[in-house]
Every structure is written in structure tokens, then in C-alpha cells.
C-alpha atoms as a PDB file:
ATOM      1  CA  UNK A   1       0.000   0.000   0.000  1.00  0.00           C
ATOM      2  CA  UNK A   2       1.186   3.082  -1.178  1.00  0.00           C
ATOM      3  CA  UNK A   3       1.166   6.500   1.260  1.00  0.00           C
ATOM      4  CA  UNK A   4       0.191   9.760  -0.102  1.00  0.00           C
ATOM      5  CA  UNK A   5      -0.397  13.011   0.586  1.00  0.00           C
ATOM      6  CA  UNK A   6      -2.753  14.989  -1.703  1.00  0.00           C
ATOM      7  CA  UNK A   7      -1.947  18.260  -3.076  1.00  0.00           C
ATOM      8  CA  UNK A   8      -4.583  20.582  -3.212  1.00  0.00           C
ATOM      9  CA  UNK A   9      -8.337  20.187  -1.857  1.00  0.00           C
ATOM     10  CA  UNK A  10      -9.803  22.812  -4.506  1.00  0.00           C
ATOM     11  CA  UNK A  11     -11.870  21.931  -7.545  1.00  0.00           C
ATOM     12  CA  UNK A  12      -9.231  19.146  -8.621  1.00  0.00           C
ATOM     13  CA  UNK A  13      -9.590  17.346  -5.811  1.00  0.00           C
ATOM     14  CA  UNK A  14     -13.326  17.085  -6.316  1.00  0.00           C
ATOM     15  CA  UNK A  15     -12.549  15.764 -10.035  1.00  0.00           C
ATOM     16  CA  UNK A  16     -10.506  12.766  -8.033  1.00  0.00           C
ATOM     17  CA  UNK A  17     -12.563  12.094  -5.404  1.00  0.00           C
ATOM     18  CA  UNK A  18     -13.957   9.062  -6.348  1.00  0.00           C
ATOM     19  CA  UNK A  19     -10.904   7.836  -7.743  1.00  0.00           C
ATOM     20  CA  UNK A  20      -8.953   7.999  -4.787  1.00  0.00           C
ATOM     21  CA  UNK A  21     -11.785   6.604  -2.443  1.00  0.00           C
ATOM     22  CA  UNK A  22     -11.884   3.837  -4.795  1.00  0.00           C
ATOM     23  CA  UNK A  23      -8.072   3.423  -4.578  1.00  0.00           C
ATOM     24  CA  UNK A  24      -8.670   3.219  -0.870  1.00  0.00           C
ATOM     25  CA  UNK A  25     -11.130   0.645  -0.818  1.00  0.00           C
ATOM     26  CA  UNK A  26      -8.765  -1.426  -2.835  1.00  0.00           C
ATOM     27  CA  UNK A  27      -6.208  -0.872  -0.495  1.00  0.00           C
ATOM     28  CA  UNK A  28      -3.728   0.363  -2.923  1.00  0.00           C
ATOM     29  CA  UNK A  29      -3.364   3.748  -1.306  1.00  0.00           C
ATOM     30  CA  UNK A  30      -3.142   5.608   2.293  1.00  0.00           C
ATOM     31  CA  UNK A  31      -3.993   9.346   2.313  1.00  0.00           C
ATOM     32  CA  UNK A  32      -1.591  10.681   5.181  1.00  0.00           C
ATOM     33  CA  UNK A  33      -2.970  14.484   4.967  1.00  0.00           C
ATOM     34  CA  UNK A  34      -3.471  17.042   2.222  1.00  0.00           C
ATOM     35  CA  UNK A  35      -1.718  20.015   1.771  1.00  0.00           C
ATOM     36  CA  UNK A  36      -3.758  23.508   1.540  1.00  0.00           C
ATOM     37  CA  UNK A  37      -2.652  26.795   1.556  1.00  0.00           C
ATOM     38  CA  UNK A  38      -5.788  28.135   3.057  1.00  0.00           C
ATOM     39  CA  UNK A  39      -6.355  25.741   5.685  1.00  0.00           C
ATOM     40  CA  UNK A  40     -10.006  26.763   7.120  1.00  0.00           C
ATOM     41  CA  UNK A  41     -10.444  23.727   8.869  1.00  0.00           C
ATOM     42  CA  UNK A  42      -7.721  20.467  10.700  1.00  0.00           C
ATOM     43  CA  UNK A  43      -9.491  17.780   8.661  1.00  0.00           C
ATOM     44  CA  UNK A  44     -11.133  17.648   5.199  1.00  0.00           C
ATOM     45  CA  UNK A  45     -13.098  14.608   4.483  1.00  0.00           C
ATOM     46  CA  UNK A  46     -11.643  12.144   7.364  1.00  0.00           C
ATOM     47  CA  UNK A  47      -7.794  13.492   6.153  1.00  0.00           C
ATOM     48  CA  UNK A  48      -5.446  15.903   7.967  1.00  0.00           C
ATOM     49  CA  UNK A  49      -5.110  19.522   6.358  1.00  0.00           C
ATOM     50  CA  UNK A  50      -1.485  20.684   6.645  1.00  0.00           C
ATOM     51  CA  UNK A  51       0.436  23.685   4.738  1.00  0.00           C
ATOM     52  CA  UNK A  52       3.280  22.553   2.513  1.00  0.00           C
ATOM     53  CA  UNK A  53       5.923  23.881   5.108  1.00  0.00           C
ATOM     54  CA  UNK A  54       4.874  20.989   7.353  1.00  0.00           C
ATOM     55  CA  UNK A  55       4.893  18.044   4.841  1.00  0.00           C
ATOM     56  CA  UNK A  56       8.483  17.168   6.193  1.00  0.00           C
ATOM     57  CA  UNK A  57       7.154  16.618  10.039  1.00  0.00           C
ATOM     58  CA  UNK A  58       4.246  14.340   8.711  1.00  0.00           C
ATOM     59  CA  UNK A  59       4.810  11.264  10.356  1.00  0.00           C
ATOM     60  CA  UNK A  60       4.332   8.204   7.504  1.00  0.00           C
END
């Protein structure tokens, strides 16, 4: 299983969605957190909402 962090929740996120909760199901992928500049809010559908300065402390 592969770990990822998304990049983005905007628009092109929404276009993936499904996708990557499909992926999930499968069990081929792990979303760690995603990465917003304008973080309104700690979690975004289930994940963790970081900046992109933090992506280094994200523990994996």
C-alpha cells in the first residue's frame, strides 16, 4: 500500500474524489494528509489539512 499526501483540496480534488476513495477501498493507497494553503479547517473529508511547510514533520 502506497502512502500519499494529496496536493490541493480545490476543484481538482473534487474531479478525483472518487478515484482515490476507490483506490482506498482497494487498499492500494493511504492518504496521510493534504496540503492547503488556506487551511479553514484540521481535517477535510476524514484526512489531515497541513500547509506545505509541514509536509516534512508528517509522520508516515
Amino acid at each position: 500500500m502506497k502512502k500519499c499526501i494529496l496536493w490541493g483540496m480545490g476543484e481538482g480534488y473534487e474531479g478525483i474524489h472518487h478515484s482515490v476513495r476507490l483506490e482506498i477501498l482497494k487498499k492500494n493507497i493511504s492518504i496521510i494528509a493534504i496540503v492547503s494553503k488556506d487551511i479553514i479547517t484540521d481535517n477535510y473529508d476524514g484526512y489531515k489539512v497541513i500547509k506545505k511547510r509541514r509536509i516534512k514533520r508528517v509522520s508516515i
